[in-house]
N, C-alpha and C. Protein backbone atom coordinates (compact mmCIF):
# COMPACT_ATOMS: atom_id res chain seq x y z
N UNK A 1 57.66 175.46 254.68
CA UNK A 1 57.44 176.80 254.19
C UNK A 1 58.64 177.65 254.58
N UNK A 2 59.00 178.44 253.57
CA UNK A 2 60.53 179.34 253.93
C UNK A 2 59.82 180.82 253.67
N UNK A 3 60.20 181.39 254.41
CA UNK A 3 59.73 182.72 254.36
C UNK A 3 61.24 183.83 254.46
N UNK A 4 61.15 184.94 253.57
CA UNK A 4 62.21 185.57 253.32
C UNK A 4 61.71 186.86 253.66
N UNK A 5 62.38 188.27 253.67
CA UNK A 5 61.89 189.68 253.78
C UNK A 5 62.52 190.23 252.43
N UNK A 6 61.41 190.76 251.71
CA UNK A 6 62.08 191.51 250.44
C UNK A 6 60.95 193.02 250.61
N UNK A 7 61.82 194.11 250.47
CA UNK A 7 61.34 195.56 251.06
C UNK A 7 60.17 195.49 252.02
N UNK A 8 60.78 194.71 253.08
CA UNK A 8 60.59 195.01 254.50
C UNK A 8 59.32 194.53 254.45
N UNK A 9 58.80 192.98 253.76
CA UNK A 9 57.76 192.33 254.27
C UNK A 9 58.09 190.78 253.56
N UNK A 10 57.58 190.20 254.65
CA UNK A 10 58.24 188.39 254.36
C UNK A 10 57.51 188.13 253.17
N UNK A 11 57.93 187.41 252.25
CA UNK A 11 57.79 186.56 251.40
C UNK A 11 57.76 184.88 251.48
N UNK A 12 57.07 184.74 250.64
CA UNK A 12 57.02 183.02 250.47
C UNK A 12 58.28 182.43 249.68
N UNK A 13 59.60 181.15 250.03
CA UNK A 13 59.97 181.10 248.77
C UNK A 13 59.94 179.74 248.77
N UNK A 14 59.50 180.10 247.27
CA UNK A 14 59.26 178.30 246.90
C UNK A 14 60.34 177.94 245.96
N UNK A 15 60.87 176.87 245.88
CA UNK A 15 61.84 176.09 244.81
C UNK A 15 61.16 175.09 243.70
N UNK A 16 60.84 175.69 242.83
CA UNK A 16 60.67 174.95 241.39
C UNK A 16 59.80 173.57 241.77
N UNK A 17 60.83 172.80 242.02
CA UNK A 17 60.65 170.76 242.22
C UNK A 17 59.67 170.77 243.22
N UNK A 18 59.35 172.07 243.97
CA UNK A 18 59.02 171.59 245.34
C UNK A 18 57.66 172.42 245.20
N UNK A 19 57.13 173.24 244.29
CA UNK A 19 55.83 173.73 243.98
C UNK A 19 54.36 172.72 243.82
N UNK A 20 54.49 171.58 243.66
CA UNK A 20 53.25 170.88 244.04
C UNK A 20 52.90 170.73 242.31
N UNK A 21 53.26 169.18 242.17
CA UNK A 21 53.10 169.37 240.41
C UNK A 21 53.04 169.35 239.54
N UNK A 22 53.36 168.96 238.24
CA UNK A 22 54.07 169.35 237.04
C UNK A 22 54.31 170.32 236.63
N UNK A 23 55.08 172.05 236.78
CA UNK A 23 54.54 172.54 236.14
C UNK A 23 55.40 172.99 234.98
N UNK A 24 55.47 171.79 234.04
CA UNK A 24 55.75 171.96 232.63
C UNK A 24 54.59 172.60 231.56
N UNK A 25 53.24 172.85 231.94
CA UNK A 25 51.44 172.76 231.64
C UNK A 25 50.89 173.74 232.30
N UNK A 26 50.11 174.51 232.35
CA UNK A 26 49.35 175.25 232.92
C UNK A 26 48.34 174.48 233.32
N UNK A 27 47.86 173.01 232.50
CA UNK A 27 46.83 172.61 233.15
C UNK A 27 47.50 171.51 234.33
N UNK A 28 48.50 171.25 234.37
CA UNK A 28 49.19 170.69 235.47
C UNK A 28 49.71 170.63 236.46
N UNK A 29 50.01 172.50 236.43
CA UNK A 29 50.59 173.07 237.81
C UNK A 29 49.73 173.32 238.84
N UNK A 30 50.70 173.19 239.99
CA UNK A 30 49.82 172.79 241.29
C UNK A 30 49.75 174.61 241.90
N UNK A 31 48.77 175.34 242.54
CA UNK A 31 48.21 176.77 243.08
C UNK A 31 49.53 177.11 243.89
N UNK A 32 49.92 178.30 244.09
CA UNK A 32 50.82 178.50 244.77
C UNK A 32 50.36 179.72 245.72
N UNK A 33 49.59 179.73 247.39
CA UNK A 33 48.81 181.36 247.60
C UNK A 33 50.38 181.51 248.49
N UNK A 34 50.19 183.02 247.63
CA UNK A 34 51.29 183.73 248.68
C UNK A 34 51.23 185.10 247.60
N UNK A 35 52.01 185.82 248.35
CA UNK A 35 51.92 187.21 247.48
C UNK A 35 52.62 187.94 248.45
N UNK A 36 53.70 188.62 249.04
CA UNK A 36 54.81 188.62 247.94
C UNK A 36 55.61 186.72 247.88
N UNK A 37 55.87 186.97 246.86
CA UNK A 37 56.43 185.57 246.52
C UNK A 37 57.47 185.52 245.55
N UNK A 38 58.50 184.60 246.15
CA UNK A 38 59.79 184.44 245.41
C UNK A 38 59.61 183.08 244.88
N UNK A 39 60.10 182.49 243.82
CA UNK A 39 60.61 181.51 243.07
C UNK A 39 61.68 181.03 242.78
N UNK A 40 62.91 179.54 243.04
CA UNK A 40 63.52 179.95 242.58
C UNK A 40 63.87 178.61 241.36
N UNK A 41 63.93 179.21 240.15
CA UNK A 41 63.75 177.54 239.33
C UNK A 41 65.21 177.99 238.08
N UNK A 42 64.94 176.97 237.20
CA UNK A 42 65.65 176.79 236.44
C UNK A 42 65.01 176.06 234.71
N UNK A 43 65.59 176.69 233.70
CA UNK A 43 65.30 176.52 232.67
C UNK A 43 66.72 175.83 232.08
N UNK A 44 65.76 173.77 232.08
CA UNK A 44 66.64 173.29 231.54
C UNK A 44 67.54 172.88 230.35
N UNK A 45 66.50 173.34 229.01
CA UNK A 45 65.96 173.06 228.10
C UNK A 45 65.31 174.04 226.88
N UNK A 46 66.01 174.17 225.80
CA UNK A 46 65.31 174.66 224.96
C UNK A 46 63.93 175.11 225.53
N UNK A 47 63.12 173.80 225.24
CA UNK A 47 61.83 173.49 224.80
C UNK A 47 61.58 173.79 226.45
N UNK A 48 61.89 173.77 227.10
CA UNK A 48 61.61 173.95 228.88
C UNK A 48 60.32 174.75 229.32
N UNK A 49 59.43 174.80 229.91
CA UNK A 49 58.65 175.85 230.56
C UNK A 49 58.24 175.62 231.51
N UNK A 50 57.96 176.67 232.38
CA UNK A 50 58.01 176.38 234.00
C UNK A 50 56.38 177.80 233.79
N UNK A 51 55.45 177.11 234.25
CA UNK A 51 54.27 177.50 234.63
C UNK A 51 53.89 177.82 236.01
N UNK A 52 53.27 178.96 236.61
CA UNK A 52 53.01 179.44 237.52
C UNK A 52 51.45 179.77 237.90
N UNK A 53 50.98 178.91 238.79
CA UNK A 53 49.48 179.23 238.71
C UNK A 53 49.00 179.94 240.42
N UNK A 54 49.34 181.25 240.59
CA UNK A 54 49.26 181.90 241.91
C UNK A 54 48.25 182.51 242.16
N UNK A 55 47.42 182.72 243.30
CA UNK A 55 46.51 183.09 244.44
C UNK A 55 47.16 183.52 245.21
N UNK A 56 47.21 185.22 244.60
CA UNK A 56 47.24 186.36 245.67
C UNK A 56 46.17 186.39 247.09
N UNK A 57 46.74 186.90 247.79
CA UNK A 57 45.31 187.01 249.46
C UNK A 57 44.65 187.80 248.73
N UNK A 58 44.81 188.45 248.27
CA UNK A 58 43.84 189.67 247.75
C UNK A 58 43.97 190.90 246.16
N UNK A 59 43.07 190.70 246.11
CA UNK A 59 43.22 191.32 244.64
C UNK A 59 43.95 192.83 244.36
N UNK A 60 44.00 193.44 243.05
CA UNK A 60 44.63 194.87 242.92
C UNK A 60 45.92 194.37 241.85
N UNK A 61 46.42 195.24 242.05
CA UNK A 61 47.75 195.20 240.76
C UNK A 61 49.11 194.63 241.26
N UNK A 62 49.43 193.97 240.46
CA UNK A 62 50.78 193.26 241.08
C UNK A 62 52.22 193.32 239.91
N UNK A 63 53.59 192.88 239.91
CA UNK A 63 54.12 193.29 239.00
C UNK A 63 55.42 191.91 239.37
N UNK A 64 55.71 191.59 238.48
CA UNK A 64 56.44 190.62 238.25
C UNK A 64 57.93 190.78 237.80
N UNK A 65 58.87 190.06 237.98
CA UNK A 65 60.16 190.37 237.58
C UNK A 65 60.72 188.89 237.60
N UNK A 66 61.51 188.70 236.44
CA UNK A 66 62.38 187.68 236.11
C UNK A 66 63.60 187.93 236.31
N UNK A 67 65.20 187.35 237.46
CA UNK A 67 66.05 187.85 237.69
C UNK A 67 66.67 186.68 237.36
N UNK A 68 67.47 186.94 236.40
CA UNK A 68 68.65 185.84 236.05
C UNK A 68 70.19 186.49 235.66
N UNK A 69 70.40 187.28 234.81
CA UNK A 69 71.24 187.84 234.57
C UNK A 69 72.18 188.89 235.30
N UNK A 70 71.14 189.50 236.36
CA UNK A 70 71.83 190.33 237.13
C UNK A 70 72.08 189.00 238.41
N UNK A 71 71.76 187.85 238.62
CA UNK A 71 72.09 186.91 239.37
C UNK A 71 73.46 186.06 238.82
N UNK A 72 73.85 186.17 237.29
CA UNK A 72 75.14 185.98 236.67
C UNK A 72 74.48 184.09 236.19
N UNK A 73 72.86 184.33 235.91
CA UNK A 73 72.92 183.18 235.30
C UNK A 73 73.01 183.85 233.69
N UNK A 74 73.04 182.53 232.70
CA UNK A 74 73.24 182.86 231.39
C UNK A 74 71.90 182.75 230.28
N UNK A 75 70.55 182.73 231.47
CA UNK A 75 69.42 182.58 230.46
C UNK A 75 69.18 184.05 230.45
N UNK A 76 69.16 183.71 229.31
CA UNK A 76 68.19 185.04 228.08
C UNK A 76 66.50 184.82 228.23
N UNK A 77 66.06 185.35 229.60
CA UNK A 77 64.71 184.76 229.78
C UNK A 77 63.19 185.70 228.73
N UNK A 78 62.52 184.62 229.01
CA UNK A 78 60.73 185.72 229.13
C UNK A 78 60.00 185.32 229.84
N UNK A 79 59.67 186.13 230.27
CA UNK A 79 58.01 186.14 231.18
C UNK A 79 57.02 186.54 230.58
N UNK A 80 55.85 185.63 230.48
CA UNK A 80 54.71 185.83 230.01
C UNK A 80 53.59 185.57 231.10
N UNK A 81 52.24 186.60 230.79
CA UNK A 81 50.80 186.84 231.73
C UNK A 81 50.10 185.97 231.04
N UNK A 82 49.27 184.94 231.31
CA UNK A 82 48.26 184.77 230.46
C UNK A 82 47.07 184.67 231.52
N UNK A 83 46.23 184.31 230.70
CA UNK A 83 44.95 183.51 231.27
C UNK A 83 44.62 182.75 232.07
N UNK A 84 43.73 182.22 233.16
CA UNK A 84 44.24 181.56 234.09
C UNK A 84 44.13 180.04 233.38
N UNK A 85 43.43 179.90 232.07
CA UNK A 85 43.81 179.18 231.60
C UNK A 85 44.80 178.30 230.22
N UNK A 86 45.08 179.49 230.32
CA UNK A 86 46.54 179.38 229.08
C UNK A 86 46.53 179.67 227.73
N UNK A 87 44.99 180.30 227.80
CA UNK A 87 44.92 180.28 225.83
C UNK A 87 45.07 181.89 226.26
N UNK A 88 44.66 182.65 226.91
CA UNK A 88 45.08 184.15 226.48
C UNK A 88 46.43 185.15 226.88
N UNK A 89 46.93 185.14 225.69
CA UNK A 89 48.51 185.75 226.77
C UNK A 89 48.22 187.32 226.91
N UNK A 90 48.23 187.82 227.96
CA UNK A 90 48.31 188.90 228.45
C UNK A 90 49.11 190.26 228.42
N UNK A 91 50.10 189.36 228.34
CA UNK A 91 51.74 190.46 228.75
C UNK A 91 52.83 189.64 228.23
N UNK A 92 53.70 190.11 227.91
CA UNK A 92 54.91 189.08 228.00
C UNK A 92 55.94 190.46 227.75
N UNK A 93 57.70 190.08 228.39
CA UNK A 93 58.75 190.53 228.14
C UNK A 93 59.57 189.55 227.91
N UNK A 94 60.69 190.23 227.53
CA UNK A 94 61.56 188.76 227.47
C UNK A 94 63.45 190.02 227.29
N UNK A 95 64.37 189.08 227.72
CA UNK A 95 65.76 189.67 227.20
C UNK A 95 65.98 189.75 226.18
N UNK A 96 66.39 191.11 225.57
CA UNK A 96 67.10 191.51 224.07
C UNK A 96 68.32 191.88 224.19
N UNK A 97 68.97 191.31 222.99
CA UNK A 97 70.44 191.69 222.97
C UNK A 97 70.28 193.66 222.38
N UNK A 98 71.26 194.12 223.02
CA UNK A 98 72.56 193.60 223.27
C UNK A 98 72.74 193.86 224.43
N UNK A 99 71.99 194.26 225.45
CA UNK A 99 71.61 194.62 226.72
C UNK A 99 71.52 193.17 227.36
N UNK A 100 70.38 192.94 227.27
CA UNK A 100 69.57 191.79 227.93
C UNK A 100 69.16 192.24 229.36
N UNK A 101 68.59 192.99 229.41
CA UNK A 101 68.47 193.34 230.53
C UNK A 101 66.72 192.47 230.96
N UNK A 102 66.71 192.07 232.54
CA UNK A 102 66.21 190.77 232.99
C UNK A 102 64.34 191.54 232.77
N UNK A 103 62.97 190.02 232.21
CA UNK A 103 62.30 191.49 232.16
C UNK A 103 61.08 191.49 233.05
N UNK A 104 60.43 192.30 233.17
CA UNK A 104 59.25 192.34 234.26
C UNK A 104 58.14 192.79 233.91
N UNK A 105 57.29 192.68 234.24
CA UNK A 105 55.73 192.87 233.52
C UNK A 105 55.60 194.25 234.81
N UNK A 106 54.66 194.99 234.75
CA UNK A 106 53.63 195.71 235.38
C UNK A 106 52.09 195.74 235.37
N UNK A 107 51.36 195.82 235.88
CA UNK A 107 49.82 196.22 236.03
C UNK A 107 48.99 195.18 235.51
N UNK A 108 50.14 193.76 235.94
CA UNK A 108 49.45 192.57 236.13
C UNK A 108 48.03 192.47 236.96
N UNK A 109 47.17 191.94 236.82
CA UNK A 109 45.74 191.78 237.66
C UNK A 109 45.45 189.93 237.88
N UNK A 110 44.66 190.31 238.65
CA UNK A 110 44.14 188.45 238.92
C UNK A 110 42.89 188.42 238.07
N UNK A 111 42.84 187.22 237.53
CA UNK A 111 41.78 187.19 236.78
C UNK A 111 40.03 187.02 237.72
N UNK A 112 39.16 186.97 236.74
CA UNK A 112 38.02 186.81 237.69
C UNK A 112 37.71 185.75 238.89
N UNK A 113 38.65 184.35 239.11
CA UNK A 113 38.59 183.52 240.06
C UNK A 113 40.08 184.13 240.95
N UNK A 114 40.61 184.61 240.82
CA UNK A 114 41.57 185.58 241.47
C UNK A 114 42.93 184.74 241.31
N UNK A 115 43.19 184.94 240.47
CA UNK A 115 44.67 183.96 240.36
C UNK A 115 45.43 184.65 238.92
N UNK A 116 46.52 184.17 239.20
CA UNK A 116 47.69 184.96 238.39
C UNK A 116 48.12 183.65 237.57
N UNK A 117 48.56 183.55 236.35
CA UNK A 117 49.53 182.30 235.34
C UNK A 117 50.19 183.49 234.99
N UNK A 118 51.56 182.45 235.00
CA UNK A 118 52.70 183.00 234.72
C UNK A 118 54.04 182.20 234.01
N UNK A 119 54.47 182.06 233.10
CA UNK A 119 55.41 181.24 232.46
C UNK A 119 56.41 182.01 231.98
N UNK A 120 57.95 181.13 232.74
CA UNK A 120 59.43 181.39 232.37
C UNK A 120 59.88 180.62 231.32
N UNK A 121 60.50 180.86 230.52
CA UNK A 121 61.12 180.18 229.41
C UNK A 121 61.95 180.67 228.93
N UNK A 122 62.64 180.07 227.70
CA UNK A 122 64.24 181.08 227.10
C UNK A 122 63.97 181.96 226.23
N UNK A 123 64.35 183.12 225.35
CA UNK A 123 64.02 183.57 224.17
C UNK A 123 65.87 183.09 223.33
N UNK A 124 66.36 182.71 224.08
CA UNK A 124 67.87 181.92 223.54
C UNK A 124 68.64 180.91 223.15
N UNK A 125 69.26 181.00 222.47
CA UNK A 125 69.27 179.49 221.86
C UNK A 125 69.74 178.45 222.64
N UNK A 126 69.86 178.07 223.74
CA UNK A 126 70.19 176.87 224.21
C UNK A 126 69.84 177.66 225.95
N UNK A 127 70.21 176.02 226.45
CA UNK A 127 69.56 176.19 227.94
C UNK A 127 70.13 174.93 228.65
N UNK A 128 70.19 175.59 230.06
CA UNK A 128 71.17 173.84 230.91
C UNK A 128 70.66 174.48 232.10
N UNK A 129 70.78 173.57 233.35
CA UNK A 129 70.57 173.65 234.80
C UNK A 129 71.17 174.81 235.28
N UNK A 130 72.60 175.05 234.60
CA UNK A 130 72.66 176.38 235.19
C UNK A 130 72.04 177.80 234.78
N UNK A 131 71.11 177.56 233.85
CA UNK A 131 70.52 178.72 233.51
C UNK A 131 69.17 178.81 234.57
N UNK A 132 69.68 179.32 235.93
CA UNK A 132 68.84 179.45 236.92
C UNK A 132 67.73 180.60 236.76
N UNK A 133 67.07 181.01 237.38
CA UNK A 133 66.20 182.40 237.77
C UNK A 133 65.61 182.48 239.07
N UNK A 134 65.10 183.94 239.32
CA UNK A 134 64.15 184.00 240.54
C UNK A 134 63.10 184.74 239.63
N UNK A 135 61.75 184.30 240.40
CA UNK A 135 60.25 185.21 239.65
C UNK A 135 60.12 185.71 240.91
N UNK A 136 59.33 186.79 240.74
CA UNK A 136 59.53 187.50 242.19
C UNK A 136 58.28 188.39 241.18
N UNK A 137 57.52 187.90 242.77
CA UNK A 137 55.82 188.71 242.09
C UNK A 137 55.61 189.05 243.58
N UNK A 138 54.75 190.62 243.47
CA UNK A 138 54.50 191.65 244.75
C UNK A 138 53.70 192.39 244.53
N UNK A 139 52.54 192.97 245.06
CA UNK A 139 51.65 194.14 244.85
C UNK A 139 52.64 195.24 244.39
N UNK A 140 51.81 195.78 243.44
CA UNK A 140 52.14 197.07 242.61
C UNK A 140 52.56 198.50 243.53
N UNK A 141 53.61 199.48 243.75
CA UNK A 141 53.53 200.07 244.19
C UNK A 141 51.93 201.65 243.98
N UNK A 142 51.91 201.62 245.69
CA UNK A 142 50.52 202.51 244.91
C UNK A 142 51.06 204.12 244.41
């Protein structure tokens, strides 16, 4: 377990390979409890998706952010909320040209078994190992 400080309270950070898994699937990915929590993975692939199935300690509003671009990777990402089981999407952002600026959800909630899904992927036309990211999910400021 690696623990980091992001605005002055430790975080969990987990690395992609090392999340417990498959999580190419929502029905495959392995629980991740932590809250605040860093990620740090990579979109290898077009077709690529990296699924997130998290257990906050405790419920309330939380807010998500995808950081790749201001990190000087070259994915054109999105983040999408769904369901904890994958058929309802919730939220989603994603990078638009000509900006691209990296994107983040707000007033995310845990669903009724208390857990968060969350999926990174490209909205761009191509994708390689170096198109890294961090997800970085934290209670909502009150």
């Amino acid at each position: 377990v690696r623990r980091i400080f992001i605005d002055q309270q430790a975080a969990l950070l987990v690395i992609e390979d090392e999340a417990g898994g498959s999580n190419d699937l929502p029905a495959t990915t392995g629980e991740i409890n932590a809250c605040p929590l860093i990620i740090h993975g990579s979109i290898d692939a077009t077709s690529d998706q990296d699924w997130y199935l998290i257990v906050p300690p405790e419920s309330g509003l939380f807010q998500a952010e995808l950081i790749a671009r201001r990190d000087g990777s070259q994915l054109i990402g999105r983040l999408e909320w769904f369901s904890s089981d994958g058929s309802i999407l919730l939220g989603s952002s994603e990078s638009t040209p000509p900006f691209f600026f990296d994107p983040f959800l707000l007033g995310i909630e845990t669903d009724p078994a208390g857990t968060v899904l969350l999926k990174v992927s490209t909205s761009g036309p191509s994708a390689s190992p170096d198109h890294r990211y961090r997800l970085l999910l934290r209670q909502a400021a009150p």
